[in-house]
C-alpha atoms as a PDB file:
ATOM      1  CA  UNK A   1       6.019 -24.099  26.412  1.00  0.00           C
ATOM      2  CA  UNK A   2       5.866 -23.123  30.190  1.00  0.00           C
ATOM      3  CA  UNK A   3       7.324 -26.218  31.777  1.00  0.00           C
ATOM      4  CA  UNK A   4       8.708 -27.199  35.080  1.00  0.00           C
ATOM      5  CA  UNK A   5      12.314 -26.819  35.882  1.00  0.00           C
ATOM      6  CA  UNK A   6      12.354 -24.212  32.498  1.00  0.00           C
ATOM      7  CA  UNK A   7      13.133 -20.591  33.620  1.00  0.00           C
ATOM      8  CA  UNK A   8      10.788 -18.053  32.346  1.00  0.00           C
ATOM      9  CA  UNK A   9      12.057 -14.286  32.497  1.00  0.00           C
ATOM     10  CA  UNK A  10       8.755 -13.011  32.682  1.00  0.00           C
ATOM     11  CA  UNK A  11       6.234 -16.263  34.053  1.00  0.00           C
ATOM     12  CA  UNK A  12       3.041 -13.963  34.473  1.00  0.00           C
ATOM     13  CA  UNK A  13       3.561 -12.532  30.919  1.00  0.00           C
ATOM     14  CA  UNK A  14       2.660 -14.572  27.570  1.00  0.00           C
ATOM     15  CA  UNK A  15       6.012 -14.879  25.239  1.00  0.00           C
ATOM     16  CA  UNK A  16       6.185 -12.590  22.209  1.00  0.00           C
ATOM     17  CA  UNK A  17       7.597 -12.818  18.835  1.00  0.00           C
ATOM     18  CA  UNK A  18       9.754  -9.482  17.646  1.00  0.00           C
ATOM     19  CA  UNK A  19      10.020  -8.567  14.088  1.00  0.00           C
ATOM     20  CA  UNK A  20      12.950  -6.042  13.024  1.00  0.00           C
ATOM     21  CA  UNK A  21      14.139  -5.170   9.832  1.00  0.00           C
ATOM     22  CA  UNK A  22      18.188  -4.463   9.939  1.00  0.00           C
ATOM     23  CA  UNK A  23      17.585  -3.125   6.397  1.00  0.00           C
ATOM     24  CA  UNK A  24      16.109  -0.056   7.900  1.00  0.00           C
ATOM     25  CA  UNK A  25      18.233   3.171   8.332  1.00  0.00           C
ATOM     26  CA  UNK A  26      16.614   3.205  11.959  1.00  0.00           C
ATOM     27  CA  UNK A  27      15.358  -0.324  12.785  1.00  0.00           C
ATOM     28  CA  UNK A  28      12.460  -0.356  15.437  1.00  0.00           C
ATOM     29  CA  UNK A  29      11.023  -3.522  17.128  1.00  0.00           C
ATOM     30  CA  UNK A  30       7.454  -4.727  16.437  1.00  0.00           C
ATOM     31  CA  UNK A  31       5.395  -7.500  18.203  1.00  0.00           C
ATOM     32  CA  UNK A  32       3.912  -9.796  15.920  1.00  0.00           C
ATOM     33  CA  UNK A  33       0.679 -10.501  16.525  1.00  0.00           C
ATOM     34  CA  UNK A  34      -0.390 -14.310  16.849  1.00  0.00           C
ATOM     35  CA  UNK A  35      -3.967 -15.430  16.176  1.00  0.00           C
ATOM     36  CA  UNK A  36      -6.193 -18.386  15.934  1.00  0.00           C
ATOM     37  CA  UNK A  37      -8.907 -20.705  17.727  1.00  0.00           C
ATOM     38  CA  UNK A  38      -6.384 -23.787  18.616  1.00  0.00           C
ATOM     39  CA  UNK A  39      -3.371 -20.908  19.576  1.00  0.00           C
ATOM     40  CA  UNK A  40      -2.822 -20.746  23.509  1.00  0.00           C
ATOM     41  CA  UNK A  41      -1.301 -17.525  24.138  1.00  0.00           C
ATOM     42  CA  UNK A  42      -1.350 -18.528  28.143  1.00  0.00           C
ATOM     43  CA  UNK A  43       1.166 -21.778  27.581  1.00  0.00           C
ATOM     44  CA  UNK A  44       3.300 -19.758  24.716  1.00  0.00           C
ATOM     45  CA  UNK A  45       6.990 -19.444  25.705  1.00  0.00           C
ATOM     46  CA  UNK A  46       9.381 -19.107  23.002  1.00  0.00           C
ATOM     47  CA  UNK A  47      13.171 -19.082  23.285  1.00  0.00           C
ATOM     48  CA  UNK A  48      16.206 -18.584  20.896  1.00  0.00           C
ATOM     49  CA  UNK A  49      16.911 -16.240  18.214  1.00  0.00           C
ATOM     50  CA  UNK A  50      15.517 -17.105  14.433  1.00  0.00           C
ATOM     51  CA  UNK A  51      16.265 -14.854  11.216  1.00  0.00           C
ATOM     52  CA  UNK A  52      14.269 -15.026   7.817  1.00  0.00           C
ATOM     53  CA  UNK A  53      15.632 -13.978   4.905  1.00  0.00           C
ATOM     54  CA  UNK A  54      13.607 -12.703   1.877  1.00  0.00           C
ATOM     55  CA  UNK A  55      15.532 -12.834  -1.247  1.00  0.00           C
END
């Protein structure tokens, strides 16, 4: 969330989520795309780094 006293990097630019997929010979970096009515890409600010793992 965009908050007082939190730094943004970017604060005119909604946050993104990257995908990448170390699996691949040559990983590249793709935006995933977030949808729905009650999402509010304007406030979105995400931090940290998350991993999933498929098995």
């Amino acid at each position: 969330l965009k908050y007082p006293g939190i730094k943004s990097f970017n604060p005119n630019s909604p946050g993104k989520i990257l995908l990448m997929d170390l699996n691949e010979e040559d990983p590249t970096v793709l935006e995933l795309g977030v949808t729905g009515s009650k999402f509010d890409v304007s406030s979105f600010n995400p931090h940290g780094i998350s991993t999933f793992t498929d098995e």
